[in-house]
C-alpha atoms as a PDB file:
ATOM      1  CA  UNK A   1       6.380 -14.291 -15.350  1.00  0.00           C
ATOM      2  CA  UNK A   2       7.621 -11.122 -14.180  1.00  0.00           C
ATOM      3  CA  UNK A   3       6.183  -7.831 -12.346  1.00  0.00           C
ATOM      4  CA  UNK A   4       5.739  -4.865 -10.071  1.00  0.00           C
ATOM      5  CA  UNK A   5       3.339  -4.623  -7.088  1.00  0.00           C
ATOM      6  CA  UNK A   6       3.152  -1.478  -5.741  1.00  0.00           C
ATOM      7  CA  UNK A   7       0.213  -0.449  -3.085  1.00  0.00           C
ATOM      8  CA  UNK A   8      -0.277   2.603  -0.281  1.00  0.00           C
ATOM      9  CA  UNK A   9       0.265   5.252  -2.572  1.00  0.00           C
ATOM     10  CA  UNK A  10      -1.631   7.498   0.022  1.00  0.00           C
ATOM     11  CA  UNK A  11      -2.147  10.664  -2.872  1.00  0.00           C
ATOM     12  CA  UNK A  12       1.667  11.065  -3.449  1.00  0.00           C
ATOM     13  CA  UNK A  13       1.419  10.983  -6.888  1.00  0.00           C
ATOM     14  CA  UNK A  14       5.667  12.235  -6.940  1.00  0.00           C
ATOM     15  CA  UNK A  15       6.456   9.287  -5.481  1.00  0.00           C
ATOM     16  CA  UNK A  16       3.849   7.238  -7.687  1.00  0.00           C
ATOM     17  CA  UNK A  17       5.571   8.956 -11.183  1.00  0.00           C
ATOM     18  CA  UNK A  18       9.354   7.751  -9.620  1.00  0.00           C
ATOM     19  CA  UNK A  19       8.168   4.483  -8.634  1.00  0.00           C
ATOM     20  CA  UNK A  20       6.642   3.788 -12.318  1.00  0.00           C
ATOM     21  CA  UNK A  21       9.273   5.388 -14.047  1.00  0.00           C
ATOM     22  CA  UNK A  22      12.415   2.855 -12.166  1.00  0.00           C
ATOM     23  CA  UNK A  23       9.576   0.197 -13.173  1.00  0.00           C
ATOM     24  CA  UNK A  24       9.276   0.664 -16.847  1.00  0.00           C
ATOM     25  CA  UNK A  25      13.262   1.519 -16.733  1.00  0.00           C
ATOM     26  CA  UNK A  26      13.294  -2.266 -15.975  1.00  0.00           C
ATOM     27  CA  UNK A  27      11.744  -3.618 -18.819  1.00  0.00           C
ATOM     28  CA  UNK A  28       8.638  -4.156 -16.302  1.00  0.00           C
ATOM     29  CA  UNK A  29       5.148  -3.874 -18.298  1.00  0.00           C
ATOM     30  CA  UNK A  30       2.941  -5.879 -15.710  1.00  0.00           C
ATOM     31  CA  UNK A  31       1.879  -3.474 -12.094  1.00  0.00           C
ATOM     32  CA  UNK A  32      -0.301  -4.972  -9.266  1.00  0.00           C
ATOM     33  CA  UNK A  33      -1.323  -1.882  -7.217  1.00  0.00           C
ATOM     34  CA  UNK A  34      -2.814  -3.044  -4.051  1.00  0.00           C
ATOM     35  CA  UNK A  35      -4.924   0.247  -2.661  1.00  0.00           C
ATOM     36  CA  UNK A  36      -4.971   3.265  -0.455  1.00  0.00           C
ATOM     37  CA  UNK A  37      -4.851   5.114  -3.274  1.00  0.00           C
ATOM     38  CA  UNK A  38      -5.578   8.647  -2.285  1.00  0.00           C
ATOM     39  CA  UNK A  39      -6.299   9.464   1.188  1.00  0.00           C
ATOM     40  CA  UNK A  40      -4.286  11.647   3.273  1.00  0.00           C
ATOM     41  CA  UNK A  41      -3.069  14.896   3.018  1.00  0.00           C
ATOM     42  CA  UNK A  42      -1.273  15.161  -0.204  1.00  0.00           C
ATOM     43  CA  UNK A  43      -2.586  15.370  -4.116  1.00  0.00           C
ATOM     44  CA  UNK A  44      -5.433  12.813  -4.138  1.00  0.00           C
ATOM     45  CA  UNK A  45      -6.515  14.026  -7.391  1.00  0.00           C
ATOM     46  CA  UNK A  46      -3.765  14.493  -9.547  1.00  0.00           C
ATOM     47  CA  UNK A  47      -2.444  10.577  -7.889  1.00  0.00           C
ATOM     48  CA  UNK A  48      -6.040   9.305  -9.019  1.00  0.00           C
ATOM     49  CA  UNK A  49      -6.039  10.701 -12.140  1.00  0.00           C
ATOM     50  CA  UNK A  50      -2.686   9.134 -12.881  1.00  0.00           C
ATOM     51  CA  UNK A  51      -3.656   5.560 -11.264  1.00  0.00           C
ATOM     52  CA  UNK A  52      -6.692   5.862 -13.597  1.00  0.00           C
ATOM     53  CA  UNK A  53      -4.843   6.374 -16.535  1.00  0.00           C
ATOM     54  CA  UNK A  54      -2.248   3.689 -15.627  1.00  0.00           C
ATOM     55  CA  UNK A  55      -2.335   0.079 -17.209  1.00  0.00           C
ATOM     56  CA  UNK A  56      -2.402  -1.878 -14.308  1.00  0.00           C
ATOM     57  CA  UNK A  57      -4.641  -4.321 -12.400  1.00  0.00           C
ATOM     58  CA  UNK A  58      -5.987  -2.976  -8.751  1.00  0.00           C
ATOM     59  CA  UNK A  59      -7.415  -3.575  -5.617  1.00  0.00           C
ATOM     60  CA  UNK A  60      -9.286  -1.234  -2.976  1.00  0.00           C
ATOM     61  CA  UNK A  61      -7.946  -0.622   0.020  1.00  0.00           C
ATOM     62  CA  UNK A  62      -9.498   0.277   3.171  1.00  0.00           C
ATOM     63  CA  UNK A  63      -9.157   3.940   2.792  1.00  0.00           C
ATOM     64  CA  UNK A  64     -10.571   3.630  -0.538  1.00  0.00           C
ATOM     65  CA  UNK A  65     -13.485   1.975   0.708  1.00  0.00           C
ATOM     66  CA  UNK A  66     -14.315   4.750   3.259  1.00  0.00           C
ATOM     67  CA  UNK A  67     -14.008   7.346   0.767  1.00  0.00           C
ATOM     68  CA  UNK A  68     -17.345   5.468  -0.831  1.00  0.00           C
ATOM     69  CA  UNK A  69     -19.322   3.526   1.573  1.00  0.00           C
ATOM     70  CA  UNK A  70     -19.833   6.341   4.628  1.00  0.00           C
ATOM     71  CA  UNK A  71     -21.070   9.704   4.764  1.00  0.00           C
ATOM     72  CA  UNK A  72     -18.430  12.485   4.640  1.00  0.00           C
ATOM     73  CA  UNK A  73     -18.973  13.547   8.607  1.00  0.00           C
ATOM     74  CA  UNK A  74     -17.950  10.000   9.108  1.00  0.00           C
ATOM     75  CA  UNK A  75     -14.819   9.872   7.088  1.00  0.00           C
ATOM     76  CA  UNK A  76     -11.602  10.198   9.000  1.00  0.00           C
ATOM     77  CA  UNK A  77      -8.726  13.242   9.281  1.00  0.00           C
ATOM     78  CA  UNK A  78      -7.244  11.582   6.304  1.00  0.00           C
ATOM     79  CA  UNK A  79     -10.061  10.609   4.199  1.00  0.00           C
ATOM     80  CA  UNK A  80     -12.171  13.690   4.360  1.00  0.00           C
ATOM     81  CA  UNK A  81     -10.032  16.254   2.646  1.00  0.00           C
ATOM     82  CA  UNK A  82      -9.426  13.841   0.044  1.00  0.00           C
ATOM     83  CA  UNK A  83     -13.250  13.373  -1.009  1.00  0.00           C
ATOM     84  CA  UNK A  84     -13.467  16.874  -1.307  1.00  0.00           C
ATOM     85  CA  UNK A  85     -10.793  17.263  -3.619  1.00  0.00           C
ATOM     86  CA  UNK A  86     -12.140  14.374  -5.941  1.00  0.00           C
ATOM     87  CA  UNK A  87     -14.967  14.182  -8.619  1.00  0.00           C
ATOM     88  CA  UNK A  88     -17.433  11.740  -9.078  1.00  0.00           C
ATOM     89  CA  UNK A  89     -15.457  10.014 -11.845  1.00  0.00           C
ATOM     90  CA  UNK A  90     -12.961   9.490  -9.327  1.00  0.00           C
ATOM     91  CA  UNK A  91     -15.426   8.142  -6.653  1.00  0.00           C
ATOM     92  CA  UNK A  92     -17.305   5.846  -9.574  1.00  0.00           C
ATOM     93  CA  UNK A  93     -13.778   4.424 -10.613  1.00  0.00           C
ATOM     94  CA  UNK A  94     -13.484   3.088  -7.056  1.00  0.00           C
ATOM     95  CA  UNK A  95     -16.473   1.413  -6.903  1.00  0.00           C
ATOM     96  CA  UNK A  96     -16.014  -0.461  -9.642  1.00  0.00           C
ATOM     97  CA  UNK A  97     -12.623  -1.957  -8.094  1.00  0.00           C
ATOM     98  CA  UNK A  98     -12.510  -5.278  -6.183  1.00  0.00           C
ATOM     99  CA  UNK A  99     -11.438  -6.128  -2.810  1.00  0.00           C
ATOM    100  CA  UNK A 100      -9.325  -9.013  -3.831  1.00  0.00           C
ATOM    101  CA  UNK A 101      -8.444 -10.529  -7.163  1.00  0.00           C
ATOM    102  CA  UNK A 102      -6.568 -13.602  -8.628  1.00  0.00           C
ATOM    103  CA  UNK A 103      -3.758 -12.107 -11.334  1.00  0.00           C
ATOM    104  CA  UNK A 104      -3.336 -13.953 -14.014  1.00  0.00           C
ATOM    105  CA  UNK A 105      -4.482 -17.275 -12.114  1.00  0.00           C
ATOM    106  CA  UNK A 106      -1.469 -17.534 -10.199  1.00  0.00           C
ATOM    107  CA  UNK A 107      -1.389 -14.398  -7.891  1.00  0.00           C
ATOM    108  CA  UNK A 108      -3.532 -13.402  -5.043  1.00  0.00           C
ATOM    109  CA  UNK A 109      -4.434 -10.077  -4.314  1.00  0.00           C
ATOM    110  CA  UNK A 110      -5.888  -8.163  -1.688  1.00  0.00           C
ATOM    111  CA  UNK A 111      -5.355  -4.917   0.961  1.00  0.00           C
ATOM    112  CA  UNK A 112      -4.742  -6.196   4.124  1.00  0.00           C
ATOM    113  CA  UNK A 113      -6.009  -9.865   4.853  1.00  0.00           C
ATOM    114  CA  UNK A 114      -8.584 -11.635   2.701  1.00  0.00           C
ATOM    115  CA  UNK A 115     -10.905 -11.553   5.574  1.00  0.00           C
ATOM    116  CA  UNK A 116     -10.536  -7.957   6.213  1.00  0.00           C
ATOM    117  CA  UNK A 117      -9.154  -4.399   4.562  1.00  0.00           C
ATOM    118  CA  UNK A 118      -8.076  -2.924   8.255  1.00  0.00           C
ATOM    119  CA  UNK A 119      -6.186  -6.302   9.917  1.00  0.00           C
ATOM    120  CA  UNK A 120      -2.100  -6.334   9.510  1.00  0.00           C
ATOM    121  CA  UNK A 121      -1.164  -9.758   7.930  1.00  0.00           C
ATOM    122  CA  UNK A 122       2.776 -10.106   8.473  1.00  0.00           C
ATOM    123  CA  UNK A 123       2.907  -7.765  11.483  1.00  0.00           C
ATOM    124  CA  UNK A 124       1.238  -7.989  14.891  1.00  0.00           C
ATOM    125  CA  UNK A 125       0.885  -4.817  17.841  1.00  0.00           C
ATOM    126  CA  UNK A 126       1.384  -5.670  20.826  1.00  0.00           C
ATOM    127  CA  UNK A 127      -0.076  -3.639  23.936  1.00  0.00           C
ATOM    128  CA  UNK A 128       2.724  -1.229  24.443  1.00  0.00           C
ATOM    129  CA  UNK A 129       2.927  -0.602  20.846  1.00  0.00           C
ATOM    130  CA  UNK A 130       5.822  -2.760  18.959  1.00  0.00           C
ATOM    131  CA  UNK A 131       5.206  -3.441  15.933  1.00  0.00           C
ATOM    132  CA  UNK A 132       6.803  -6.556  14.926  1.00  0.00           C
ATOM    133  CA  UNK A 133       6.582  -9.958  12.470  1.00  0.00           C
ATOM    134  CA  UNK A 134       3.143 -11.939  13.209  1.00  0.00           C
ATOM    135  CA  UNK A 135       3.514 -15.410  14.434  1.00  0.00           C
ATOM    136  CA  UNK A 136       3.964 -17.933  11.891  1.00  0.00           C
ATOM    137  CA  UNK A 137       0.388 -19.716  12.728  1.00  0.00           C
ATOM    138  CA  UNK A 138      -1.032 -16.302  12.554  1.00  0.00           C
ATOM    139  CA  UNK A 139      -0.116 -15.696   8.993  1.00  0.00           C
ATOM    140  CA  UNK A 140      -0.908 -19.854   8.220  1.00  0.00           C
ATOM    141  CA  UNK A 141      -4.341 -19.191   9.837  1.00  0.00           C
ATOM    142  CA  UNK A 142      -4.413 -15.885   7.285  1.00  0.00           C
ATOM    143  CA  UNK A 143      -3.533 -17.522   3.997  1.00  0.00           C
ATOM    144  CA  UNK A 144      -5.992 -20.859   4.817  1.00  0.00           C
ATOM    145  CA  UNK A 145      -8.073 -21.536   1.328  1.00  0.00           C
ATOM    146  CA  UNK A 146      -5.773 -19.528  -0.706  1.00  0.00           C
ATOM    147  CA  UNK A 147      -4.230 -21.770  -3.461  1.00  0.00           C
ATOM    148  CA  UNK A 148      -1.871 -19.352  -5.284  1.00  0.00           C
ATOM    149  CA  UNK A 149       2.011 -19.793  -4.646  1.00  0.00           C
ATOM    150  CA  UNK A 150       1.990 -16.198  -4.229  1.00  0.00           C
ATOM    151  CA  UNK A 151      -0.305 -14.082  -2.293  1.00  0.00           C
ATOM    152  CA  UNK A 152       0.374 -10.189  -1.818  1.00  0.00           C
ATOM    153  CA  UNK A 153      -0.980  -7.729   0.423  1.00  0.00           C
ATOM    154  CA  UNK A 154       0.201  -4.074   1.640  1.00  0.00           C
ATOM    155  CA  UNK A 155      -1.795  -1.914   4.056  1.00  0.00           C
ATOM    156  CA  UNK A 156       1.343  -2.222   7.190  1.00  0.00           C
ATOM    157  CA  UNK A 157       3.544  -0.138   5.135  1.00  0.00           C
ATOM    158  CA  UNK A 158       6.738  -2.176   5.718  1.00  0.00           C
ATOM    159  CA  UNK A 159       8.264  -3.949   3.194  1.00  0.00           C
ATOM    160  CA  UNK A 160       8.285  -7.768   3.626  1.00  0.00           C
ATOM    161  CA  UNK A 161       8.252 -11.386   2.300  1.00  0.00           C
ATOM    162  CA  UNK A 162       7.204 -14.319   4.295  1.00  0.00           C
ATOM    163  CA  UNK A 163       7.687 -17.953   2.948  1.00  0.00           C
ATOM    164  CA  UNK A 164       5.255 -20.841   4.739  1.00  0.00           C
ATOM    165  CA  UNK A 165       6.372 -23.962   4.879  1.00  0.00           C
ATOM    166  CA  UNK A 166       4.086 -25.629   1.896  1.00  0.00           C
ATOM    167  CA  UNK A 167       6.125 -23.247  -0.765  1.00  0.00           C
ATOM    168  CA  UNK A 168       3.942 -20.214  -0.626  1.00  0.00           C
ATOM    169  CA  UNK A 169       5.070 -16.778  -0.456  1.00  0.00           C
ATOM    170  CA  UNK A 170       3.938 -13.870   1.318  1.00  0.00           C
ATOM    171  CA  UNK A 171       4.350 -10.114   0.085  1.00  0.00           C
ATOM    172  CA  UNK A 172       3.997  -6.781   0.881  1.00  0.00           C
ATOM    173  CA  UNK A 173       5.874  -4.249  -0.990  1.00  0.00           C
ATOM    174  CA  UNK A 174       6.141  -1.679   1.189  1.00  0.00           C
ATOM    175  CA  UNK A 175       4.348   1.837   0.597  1.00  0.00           C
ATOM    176  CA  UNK A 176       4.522   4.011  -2.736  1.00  0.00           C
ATOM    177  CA  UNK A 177       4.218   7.140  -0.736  1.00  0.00           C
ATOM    178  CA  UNK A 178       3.628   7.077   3.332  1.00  0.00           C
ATOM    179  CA  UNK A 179       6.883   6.093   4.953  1.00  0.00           C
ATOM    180  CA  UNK A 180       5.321   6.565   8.296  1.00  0.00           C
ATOM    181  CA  UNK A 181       2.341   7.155  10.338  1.00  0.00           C
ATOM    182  CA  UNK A 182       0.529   7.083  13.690  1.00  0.00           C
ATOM    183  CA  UNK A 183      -2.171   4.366  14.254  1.00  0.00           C
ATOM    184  CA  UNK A 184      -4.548   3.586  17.168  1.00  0.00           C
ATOM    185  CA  UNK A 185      -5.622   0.197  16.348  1.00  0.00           C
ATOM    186  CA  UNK A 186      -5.602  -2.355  17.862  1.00  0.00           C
ATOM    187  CA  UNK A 187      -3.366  -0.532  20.132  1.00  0.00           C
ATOM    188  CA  UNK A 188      -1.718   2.544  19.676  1.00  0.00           C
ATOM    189  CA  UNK A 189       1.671   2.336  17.892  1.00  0.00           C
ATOM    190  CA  UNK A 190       4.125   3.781  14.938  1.00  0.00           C
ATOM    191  CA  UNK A 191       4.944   2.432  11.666  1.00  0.00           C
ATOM    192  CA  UNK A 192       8.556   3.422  10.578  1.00  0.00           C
ATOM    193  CA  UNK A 193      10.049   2.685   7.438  1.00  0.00           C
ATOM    194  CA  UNK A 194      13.497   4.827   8.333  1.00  0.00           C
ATOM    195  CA  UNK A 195      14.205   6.556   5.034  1.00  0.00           C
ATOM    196  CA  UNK A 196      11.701   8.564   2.620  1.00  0.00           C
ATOM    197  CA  UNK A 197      12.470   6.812  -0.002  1.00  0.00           C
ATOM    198  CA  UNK A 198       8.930   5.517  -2.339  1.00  0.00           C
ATOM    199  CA  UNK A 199       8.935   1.473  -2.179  1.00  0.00           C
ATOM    200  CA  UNK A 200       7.795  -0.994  -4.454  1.00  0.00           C
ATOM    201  CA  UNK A 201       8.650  -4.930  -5.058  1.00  0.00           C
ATOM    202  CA  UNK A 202       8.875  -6.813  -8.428  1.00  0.00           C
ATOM    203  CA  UNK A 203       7.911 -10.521  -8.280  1.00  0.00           C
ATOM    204  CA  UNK A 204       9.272 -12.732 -10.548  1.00  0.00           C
ATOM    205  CA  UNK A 205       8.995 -16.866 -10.977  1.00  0.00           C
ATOM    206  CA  UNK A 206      11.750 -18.633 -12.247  1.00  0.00           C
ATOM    207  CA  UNK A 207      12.261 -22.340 -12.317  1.00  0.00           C
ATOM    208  CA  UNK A 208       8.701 -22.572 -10.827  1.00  0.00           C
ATOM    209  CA  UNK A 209       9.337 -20.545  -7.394  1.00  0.00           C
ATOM    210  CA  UNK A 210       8.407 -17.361  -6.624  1.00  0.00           C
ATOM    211  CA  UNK A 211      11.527 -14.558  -5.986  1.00  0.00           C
ATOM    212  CA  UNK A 212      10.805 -11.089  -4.250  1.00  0.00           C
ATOM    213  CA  UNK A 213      13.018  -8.106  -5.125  1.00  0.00           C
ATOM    214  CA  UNK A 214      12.287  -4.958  -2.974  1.00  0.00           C
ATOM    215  CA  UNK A 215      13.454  -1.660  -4.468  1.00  0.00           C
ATOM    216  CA  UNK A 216      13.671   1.658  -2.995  1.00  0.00           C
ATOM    217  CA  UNK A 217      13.084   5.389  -5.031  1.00  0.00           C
ATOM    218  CA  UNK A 218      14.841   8.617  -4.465  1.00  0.00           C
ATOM    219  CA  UNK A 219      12.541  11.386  -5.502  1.00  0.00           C
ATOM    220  CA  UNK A 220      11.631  14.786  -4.352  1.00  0.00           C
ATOM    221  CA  UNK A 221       9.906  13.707  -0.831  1.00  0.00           C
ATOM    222  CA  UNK A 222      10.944  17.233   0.727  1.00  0.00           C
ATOM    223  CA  UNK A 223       8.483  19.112  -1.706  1.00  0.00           C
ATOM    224  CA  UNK A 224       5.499  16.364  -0.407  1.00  0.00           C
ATOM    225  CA  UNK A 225       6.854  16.727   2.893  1.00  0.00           C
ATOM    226  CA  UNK A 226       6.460  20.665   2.855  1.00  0.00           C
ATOM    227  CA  UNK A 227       2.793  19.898   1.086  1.00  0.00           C
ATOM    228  CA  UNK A 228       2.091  17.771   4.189  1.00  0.00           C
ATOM    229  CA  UNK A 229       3.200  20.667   6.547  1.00  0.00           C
ATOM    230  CA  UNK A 230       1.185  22.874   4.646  1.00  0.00           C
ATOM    231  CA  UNK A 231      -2.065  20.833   5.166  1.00  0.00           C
ATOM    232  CA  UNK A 232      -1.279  20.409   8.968  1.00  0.00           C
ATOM    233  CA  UNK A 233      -0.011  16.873   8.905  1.00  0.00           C
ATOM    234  CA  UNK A 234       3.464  17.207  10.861  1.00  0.00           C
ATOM    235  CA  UNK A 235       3.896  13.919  11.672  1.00  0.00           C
ATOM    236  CA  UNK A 236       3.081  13.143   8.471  1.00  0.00           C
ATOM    237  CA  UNK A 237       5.406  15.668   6.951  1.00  0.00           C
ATOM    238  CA  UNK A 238       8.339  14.405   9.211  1.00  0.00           C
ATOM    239  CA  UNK A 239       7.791  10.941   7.539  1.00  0.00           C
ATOM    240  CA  UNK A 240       7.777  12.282   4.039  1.00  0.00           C
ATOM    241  CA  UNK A 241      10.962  13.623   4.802  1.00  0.00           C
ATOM    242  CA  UNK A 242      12.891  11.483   6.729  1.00  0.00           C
ATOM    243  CA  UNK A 243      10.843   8.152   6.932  1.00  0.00           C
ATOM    244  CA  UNK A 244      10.299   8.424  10.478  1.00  0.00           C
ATOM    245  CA  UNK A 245       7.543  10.333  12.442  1.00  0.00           C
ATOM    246  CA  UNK A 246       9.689  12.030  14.995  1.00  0.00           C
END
């Protein structure tokens, strides 16, 4: 069993056409995408339309989920101009997407944690603001009732694999298309992935173990970084184009 998990596409659909493309270059037919589809301050509708049309199996993220279940004067900085820019078939395609999902009855699926969309599962914040790997009981304490040998999440942004010590691994593929932003919860802090480059991971089990394989795109981040300017996201834009915020 072999495939491709990609998630935090964040409406970059340039980096969501590379990442496919190296995919399908490798033989790959199988793609986990594992949500924040759209939000932010890119091309939300031209990156839905193309997740819509792609054959793979998805899960909503949290900034999917605000985009649906809150009133637009409550959306966010990121989530806002993205509604507006989608139609209801956009907004009805969402809804009919599940929080988590077992693939193919050996694969668990979700955003974040299972027991929430907004909660980092291999990283902890600390009060001054590092970001670094989660304790070990943390991430046991995570993963508790979860029988699959494989379990992936995204939602951090940073590439990652965890192993626990019954056999299970941990994933999170990194981000399709937001090397970098600026967070406030549960403390201020940065996430830095410390080159533009679109992310994705393909999973594969031989021998009856689970194997992670990151990869890293080069596509045309400086156009996405000048859309990002051009919406007022600086910080964003600096990501785009050089994987850290500033």
């Amino acid at each position: 069993m072999r495939f491709a998990a990609i998630a935090d596409v964040h409406g970059n659909h340039l980096a969501l056409a590379a990442v496919v493309d190296d995919i399908r270059a490798r033989g790959i037919g199988d793609i986990v995408n594992l949500g924040d589809m759209a939000s932010g301050a890119l091309d939300p509708r031209r990156t839905m339309d193309a997740l819509m049309a792609l054959d793979a199996v998805h899960v909503l993220g949290n900034h999917d989920r605000y985009l649906i279940d809150r009133p637009v004067e409550s959306m966010g900085s990121w989530d806002r101009p993205a509604h507006a820019e989608l139609d209801a078939r956009h907004l009805d395609w969402l809804r009919t997407i599940p929080a988590s999902l077992v693939f193919r009855e050996r694969v668990y699926l979700c955003h974040a944690t299972p027991a929430s969309d907004e909660v980092y599962w291999l990283e902890t914040v600390l009060p001054d603001g590092t970001v670094r790997l989660a304790g070990l009981p943390q991430i046991v304490e995570a993963a508790q009732g979860i029988e699959q040998e494989l379990i992936l999440c995204g939602h951090s942004h940073l590439a990652r694999a965890v192993r626990l010590s019954d056999g299970r691994l941990i994933v999170n593929p990194g981000s399709v298309g937001c090397p970098g932003y600026r967070d406030i919860h549960p403390f201020p802090h940065v996430v830095e992935a410390g080159t533009p480059h679109a992310r994705y991971a393909i999973l594969e089990n031989t021998r009856g173990s689970w194997q992670v394989s990151f990869h890293h795109v080069s596509y045309d981040h400086m156009s996405m970084a000048e859309l990002a300017r051009r919406n007022g996201k600086p910080e964003l834009a600096a990501a785009l184009a050089t994987g850290w915020v500033g």
